[in-house]
Protein backbone atom coordinates (compact mmCIF):
# COMPACT_ATOMS: atom_id res chain seq x y z
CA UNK A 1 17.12 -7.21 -21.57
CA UNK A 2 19.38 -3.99 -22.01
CA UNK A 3 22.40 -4.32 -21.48
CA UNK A 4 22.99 -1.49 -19.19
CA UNK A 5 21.45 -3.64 -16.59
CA UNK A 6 23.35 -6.68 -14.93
CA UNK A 7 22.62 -9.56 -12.89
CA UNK A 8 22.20 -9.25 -9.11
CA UNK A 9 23.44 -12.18 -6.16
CA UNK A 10 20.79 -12.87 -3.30
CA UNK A 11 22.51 -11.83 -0.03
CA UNK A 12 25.56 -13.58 1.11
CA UNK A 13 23.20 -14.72 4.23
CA UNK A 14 21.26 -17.15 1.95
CA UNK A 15 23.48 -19.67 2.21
CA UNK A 16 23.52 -19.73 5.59
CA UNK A 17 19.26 -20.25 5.29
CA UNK A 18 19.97 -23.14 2.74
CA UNK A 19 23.00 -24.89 5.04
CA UNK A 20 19.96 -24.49 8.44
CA UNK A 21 16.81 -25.75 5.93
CA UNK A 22 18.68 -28.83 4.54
CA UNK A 23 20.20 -29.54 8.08
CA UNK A 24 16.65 -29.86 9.45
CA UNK A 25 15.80 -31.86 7.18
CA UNK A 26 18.55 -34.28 7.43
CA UNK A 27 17.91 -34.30 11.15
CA UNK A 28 14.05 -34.99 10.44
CA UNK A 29 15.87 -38.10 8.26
CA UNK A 30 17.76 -39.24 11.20
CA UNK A 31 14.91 -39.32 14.03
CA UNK A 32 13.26 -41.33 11.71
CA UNK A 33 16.07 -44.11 11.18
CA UNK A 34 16.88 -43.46 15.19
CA UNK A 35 13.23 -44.19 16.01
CA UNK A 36 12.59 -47.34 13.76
CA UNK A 37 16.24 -48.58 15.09
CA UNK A 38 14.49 -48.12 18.78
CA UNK A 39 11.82 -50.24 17.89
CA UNK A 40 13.20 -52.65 16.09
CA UNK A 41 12.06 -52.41 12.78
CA UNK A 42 14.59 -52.49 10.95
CA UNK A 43 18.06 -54.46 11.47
CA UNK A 44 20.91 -52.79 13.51
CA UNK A 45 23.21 -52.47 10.26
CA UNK A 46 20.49 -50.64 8.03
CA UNK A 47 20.36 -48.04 10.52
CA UNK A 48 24.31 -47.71 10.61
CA UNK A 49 24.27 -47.65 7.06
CA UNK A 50 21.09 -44.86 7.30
CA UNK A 51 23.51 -42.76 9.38
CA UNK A 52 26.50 -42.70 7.65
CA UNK A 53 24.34 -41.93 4.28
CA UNK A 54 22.47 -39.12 5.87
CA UNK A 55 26.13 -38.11 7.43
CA UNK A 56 27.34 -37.96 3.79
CA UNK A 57 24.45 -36.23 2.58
CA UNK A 58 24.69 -33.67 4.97
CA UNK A 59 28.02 -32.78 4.20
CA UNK A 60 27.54 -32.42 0.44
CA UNK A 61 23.99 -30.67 0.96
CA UNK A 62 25.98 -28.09 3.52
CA UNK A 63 29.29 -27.75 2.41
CA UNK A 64 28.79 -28.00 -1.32
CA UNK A 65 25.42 -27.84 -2.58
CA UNK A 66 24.42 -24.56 -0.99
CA UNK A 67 27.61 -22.49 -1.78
CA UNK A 68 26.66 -23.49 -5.54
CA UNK A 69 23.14 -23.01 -5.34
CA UNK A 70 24.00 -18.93 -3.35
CA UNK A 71 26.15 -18.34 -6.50
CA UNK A 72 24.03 -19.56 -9.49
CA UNK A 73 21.10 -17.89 -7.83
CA UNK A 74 20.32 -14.44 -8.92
CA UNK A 75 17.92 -11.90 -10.84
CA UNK A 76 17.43 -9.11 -12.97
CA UNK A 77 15.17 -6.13 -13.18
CA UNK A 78 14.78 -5.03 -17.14
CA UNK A 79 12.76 -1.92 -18.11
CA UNK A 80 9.50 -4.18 -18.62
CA UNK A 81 10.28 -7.62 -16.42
CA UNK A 82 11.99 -9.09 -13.95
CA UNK A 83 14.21 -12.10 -14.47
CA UNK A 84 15.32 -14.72 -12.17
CA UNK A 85 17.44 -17.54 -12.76
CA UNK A 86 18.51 -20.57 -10.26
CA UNK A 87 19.85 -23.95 -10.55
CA UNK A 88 23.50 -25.48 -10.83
CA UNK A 89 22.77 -28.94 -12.50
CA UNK A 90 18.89 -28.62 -13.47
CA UNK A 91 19.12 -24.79 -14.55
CA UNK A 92 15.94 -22.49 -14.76
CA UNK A 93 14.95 -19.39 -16.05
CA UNK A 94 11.61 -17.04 -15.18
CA UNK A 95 10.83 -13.87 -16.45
CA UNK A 96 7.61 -12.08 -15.74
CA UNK A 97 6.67 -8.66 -17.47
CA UNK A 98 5.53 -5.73 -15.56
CA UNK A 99 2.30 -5.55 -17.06
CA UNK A 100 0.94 -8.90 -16.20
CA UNK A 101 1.87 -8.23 -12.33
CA UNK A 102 -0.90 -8.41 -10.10
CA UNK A 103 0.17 -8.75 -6.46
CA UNK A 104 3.88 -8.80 -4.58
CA UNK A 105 4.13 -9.71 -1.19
CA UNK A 106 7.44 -10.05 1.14
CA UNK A 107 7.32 -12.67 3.40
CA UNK A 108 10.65 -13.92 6.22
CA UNK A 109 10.02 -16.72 8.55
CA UNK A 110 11.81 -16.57 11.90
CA UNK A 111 15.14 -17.71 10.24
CA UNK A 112 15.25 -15.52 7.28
CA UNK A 113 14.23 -12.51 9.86
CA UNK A 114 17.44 -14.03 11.89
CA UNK A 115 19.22 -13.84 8.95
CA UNK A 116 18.59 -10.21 7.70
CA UNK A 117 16.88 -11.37 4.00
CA UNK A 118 13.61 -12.30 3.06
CA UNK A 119 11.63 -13.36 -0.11
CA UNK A 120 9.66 -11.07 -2.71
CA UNK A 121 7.55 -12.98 -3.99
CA UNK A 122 5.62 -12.02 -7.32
CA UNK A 123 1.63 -12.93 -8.59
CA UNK A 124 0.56 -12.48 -12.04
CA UNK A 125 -2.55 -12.14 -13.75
CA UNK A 126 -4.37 -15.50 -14.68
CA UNK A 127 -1.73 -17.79 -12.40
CA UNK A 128 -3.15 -20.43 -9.60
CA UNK A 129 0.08 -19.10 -7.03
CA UNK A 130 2.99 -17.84 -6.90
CA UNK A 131 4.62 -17.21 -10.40
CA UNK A 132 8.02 -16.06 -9.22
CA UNK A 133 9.77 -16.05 -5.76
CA UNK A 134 13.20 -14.76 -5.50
CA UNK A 135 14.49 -16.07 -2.30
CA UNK A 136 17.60 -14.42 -0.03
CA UNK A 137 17.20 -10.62 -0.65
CA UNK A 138 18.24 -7.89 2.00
CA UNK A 139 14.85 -6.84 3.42
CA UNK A 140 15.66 -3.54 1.81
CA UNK A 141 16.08 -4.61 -1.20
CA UNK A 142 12.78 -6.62 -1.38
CA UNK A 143 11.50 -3.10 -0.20
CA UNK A 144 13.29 -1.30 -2.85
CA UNK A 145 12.64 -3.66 -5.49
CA UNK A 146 8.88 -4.13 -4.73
CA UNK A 147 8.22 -0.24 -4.63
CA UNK A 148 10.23 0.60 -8.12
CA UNK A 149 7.83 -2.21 -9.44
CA UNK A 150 4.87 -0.75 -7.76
CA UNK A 151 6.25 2.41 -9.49
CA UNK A 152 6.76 1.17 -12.76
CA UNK A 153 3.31 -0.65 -12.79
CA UNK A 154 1.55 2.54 -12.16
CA UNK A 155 3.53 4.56 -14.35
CA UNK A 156 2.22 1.97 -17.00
CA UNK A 157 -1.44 2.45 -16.12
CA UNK A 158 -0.83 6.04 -16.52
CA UNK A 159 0.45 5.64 -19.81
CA UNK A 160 -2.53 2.94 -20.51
CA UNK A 161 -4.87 5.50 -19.87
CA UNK A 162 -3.52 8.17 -21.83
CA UNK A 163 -3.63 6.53 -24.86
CA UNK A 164 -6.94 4.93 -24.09
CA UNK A 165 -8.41 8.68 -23.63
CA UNK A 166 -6.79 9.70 -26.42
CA UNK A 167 -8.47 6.84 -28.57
CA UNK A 168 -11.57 8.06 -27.11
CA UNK A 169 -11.39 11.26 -27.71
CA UNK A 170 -10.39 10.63 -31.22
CA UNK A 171 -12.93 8.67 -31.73
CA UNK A 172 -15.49 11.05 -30.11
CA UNK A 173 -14.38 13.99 -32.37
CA UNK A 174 -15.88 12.57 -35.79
CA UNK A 175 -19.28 11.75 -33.89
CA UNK A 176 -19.64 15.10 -32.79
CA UNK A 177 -18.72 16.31 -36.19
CA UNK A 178 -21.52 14.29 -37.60
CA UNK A 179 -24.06 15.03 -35.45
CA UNK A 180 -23.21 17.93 -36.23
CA UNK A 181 -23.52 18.34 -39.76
CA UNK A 182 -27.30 16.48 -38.82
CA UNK A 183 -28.75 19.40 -37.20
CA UNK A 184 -27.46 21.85 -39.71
């Protein structure tokens, strides 16, 4: 990493995506407990006591999980890789180099296209999926971010097959020479 460069926040928006996905799920939680309340199997009190958890867990997930995860979620673009880094207690860092790119895609589901952001998502040579999504961008900037890299990756080849020509022709010159010096 230079240090010219400096780490970038997703989109302010991205914790709004986080507070709606954890929300549903919580809600997917509670239909459960409601629906096994409804038919009686399980006692009246577990499902009181499967409420109020779920209650509580929605109100850390929402009100201080996401906030934390928005802020500790972020990512860097070096001259040769892109770095991305996430996580508030289990903490992770990915880096993938330029060269070993081999597909980026931008995808938004109905709430992230609600929401203005999206995610670039980034495929590298030799990997089964995905090998790096950064979630919560401004669709621009997934734009922006995916063409400099499309950019950068060609600019590479370029330079890849300049030197591989020039090996070639390198090599080619002494051949020539000799054959040459046979026919003289």
């Amino acid at each position: 990493m230079t240090d010219t460069q400096s780490w970038q926040n997703v989109a302010r928006n991205y914790i709004w995506y986080l507070r709606f996905d954890k929300t549903v799920l919580i809600a997917l939680l509670f239909v459960f407990v409601v629906i096994a309340w409804f038919i009686d199997a399980i006692p009246q009190w577990v499902s009181y006591v499967s409420a109020a958890v779920l209650l509580v867990l929605w109100v850390i997930l929402v009100f201080l999980w996401a906030p934390i995860r928005y802020r500790v979620t972020r990512y860097l673009l070096a001259d040769d890789r892109v770095h991305f880094q996430l996580g508030a207690w289990w903490w992770r860092e990915t880096s993938v180099t330029h060269n070993r790119l081999q597909h980026i895609e931008i995808q938004q589901g109905p709430i992230e296209r609600l929401l203005g952001i999206s995610r670039l998502i980034l495929y590298t040579a030799g990997g089964t999926g995905a090998d790096l999504v950064i979630p919560g961008l401004p669709m621009d900037d997934s734009e922006a971010i995916r063409n400099q890299l499309l950019q950068d990756i060609a600019q590479e080849e370029i330079s890849d097959e300049a030197i591989t020509s020039a090996a070639l022709t390198s090599s080619a010159e002494p051949q020539a020479e000799a054959e040459e010096r046979r026919h003289d």
